[in-house]
N, C-alpha and C. Protein backbone atom coordinates (compact mmCIF):
# COMPACT_ATOMS: atom_id res chain seq x y z
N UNK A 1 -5.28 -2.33 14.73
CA UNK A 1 -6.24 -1.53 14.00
C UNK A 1 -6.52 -2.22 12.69
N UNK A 2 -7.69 -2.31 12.39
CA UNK A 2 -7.98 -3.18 10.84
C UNK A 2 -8.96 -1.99 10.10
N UNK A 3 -7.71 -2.00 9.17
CA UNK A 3 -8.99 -0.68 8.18
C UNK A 3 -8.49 -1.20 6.92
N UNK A 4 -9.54 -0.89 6.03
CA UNK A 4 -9.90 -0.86 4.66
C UNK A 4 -9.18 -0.48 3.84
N UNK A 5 -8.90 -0.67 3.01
CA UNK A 5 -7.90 -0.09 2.16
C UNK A 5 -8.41 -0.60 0.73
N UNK A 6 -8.90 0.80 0.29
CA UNK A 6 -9.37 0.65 -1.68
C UNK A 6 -8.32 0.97 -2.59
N UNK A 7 -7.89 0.46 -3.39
CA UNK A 7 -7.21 0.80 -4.81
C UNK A 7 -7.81 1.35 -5.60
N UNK A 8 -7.22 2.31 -5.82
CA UNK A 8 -7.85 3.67 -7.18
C UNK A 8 -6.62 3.86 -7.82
N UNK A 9 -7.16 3.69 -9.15
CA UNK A 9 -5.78 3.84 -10.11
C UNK A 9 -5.22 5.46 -10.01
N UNK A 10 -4.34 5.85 -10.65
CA UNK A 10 -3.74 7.45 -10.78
C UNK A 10 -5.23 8.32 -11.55
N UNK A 11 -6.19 7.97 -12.18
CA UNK A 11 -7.41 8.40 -12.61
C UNK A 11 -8.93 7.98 -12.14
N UNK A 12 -8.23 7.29 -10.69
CA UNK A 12 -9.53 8.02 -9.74
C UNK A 12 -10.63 6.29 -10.04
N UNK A 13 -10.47 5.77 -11.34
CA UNK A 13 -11.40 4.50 -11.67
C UNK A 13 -11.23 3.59 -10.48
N UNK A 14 -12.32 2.81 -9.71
CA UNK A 14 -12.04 2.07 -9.07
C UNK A 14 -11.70 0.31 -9.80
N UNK A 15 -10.56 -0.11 -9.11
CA UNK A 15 -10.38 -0.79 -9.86
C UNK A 15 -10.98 -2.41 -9.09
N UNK A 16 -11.28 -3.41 -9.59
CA UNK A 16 -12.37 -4.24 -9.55
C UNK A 16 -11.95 -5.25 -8.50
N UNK A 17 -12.17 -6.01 -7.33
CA UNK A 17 -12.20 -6.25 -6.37
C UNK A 17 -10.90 -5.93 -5.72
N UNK A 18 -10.28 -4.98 -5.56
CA UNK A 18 -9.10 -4.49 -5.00
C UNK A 18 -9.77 -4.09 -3.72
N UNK A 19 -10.31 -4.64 -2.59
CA UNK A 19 -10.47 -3.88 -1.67
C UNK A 19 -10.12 -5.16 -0.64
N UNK A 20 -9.21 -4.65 0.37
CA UNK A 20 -8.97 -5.44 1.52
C UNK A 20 -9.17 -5.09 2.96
N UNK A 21 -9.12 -5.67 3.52
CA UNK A 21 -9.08 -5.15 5.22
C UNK A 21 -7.99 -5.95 5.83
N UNK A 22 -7.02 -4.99 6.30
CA UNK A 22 -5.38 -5.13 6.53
C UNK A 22 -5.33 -4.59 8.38
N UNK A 23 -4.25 -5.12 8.41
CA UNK A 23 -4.01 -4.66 10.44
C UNK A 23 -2.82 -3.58 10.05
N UNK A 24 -3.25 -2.39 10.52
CA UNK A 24 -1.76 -1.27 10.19
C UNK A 24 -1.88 -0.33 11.25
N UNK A 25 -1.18 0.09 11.47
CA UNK A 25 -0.44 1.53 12.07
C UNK A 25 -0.77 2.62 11.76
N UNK A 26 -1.08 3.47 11.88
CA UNK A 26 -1.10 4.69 10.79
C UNK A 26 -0.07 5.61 11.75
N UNK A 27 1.00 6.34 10.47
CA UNK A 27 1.88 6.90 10.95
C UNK A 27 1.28 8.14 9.99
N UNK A 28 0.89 9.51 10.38
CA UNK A 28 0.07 10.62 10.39
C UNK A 28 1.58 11.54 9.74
N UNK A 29 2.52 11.48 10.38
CA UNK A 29 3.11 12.31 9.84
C UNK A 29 4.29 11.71 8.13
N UNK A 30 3.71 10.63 7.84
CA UNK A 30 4.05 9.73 6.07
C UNK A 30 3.95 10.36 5.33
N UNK A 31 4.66 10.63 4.62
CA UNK A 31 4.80 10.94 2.96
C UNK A 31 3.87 9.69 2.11
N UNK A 32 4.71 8.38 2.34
CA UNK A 32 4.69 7.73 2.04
C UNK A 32 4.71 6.10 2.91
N UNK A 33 4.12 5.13 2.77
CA UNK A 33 4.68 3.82 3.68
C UNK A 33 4.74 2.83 2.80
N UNK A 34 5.71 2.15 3.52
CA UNK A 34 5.87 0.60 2.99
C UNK A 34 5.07 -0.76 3.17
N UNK A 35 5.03 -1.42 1.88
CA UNK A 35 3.79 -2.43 2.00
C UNK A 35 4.62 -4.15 1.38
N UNK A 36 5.28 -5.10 1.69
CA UNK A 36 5.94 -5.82 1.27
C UNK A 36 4.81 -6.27 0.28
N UNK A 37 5.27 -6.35 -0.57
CA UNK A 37 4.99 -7.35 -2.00
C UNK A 37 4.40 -8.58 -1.75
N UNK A 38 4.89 -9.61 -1.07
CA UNK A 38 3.92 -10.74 -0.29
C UNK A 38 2.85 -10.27 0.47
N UNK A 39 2.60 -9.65 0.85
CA UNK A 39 1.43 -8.80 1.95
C UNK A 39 0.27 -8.25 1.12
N UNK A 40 0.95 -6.97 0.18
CA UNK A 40 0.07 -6.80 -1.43
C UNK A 40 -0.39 -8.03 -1.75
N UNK A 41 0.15 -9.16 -2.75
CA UNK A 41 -0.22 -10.08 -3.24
C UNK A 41 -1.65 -10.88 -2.30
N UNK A 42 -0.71 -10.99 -1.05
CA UNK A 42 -2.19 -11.67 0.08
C UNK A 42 -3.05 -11.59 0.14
N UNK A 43 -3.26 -9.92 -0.09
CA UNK A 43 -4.47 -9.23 -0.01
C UNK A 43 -5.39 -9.21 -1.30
N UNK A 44 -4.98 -10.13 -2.10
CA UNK A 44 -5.66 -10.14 -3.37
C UNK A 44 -5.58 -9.02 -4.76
N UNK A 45 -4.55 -8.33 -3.90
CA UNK A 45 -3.84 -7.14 -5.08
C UNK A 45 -3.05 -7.84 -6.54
N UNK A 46 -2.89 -7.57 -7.09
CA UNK A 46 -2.10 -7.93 -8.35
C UNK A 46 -0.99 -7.23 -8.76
N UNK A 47 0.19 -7.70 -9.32
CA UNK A 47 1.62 -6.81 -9.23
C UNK A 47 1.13 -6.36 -10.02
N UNK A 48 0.33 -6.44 -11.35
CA UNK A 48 -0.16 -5.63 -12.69
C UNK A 48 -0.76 -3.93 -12.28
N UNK A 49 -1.34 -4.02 -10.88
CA UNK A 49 -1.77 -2.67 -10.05
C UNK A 49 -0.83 -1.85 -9.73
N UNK A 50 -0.04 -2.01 -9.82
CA UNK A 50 1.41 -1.18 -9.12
C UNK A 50 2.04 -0.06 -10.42
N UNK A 51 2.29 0.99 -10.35
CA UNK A 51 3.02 1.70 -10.83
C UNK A 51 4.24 1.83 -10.78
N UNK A 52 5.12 1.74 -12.32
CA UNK A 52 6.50 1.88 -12.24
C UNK A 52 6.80 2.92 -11.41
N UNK A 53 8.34 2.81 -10.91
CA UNK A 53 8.56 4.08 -10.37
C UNK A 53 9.90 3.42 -10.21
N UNK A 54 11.03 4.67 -10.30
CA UNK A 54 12.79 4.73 -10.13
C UNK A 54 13.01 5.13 -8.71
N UNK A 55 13.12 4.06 -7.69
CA UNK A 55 12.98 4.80 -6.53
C UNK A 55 14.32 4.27 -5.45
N UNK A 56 15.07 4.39 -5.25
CA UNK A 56 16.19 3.35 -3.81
C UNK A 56 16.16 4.68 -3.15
N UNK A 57 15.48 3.24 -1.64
CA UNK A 57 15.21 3.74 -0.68
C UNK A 57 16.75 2.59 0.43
N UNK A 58 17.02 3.12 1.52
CA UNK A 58 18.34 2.61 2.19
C UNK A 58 17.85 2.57 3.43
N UNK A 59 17.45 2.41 4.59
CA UNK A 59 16.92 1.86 5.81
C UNK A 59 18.31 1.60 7.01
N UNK A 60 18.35 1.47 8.54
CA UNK A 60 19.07 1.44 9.32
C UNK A 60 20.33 0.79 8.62
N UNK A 61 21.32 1.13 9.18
CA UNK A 61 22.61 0.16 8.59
C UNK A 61 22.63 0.38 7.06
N UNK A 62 22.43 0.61 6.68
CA UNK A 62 22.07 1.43 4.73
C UNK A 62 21.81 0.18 3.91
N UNK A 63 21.17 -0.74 4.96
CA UNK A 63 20.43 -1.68 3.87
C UNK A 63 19.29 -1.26 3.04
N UNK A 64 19.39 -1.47 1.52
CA UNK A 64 18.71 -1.37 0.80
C UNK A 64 17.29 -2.02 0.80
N UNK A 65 16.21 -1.10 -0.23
CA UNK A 65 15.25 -1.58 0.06
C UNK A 65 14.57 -1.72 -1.28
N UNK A 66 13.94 -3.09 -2.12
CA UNK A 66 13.89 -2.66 -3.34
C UNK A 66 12.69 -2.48 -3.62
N UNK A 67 12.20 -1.31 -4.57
CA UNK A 67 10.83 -0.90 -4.36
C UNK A 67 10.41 -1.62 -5.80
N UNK A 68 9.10 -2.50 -6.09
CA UNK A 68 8.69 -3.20 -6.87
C UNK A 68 7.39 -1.99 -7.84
N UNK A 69 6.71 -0.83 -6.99
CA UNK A 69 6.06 -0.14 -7.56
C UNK A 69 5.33 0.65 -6.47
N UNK A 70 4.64 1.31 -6.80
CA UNK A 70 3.58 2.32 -6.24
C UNK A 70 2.40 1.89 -6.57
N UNK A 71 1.47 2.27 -5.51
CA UNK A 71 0.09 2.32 -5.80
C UNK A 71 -0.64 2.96 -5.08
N UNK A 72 -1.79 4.08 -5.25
CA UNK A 72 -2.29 5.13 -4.68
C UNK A 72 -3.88 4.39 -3.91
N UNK A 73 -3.97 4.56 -2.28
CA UNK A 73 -5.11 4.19 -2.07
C UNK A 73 -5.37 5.17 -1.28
N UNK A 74 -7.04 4.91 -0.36
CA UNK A 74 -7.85 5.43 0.47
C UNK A 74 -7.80 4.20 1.37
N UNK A 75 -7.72 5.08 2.40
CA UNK A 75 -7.51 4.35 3.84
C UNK A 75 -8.94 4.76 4.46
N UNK A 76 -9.56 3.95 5.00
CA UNK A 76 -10.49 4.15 5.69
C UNK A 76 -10.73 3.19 6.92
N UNK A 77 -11.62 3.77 8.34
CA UNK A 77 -11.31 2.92 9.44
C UNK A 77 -12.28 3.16 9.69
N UNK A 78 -12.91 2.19 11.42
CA UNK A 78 -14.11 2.71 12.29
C UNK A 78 -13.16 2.41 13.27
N UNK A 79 -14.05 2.90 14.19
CA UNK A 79 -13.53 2.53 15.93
C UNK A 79 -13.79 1.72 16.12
N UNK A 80 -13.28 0.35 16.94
CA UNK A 80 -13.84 -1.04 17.68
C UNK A 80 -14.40 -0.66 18.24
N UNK A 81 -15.68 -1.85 18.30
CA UNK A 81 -17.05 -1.50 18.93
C UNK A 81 -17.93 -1.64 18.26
C-alpha cells in the first residue's frame, strides 16, 4: 500500500515540503506506530520535526526501544488503479 503522509506541526501549520509517499500497513486498531529514524530521515523529514517526548517502550523479549520523538501526521491513500 503507498499512501501519503503530510506533517502538521501540534498547531495544525503545514510544515514546508514534509510530504512523502511511504509503503505501510495500516493497523486500524493503533494508538500509535512506529517509524525508524532512518526511514523518517529518507523521506526527507528532518529530526528538527519531531517532538520531545519521555517515552520507553520494551517489545518481544523486553528489548528496548528508543524513541527519538513524535510527530503528528495525516495519512491519506487511493485504491490501485
Amino acid at each position: 500500500v503507498d499512501d501519503k503522509v503530510r506533517f502538521t506541526s501540534g498547531a495544525g501549520a503545514r510544515c514546508p515540503a514534509a510530504e512523502a509517499t511511504v509503503s505501510a500497513i495500516a493497523d486500524t486498531e493503533a494508538q500509535s506506530d512506529l517509524w525508524s529514524l532512518e526511514e523518517f530521515l529518507a523521506c526527507g523529514f528532518v529530526r528538527s520535526a519531531l517532538h520531545p517526548v519521555v517515552l520507553n517502550l520494551s517489545v518481544a523479549k523486553s528489548s528496548p526501544i528508543d524513541i527519538e520523538g513524535i510527530f503528528f501526521a495525516k495519512l491519506s491513500t487511493a485504491a490501485p488503479g
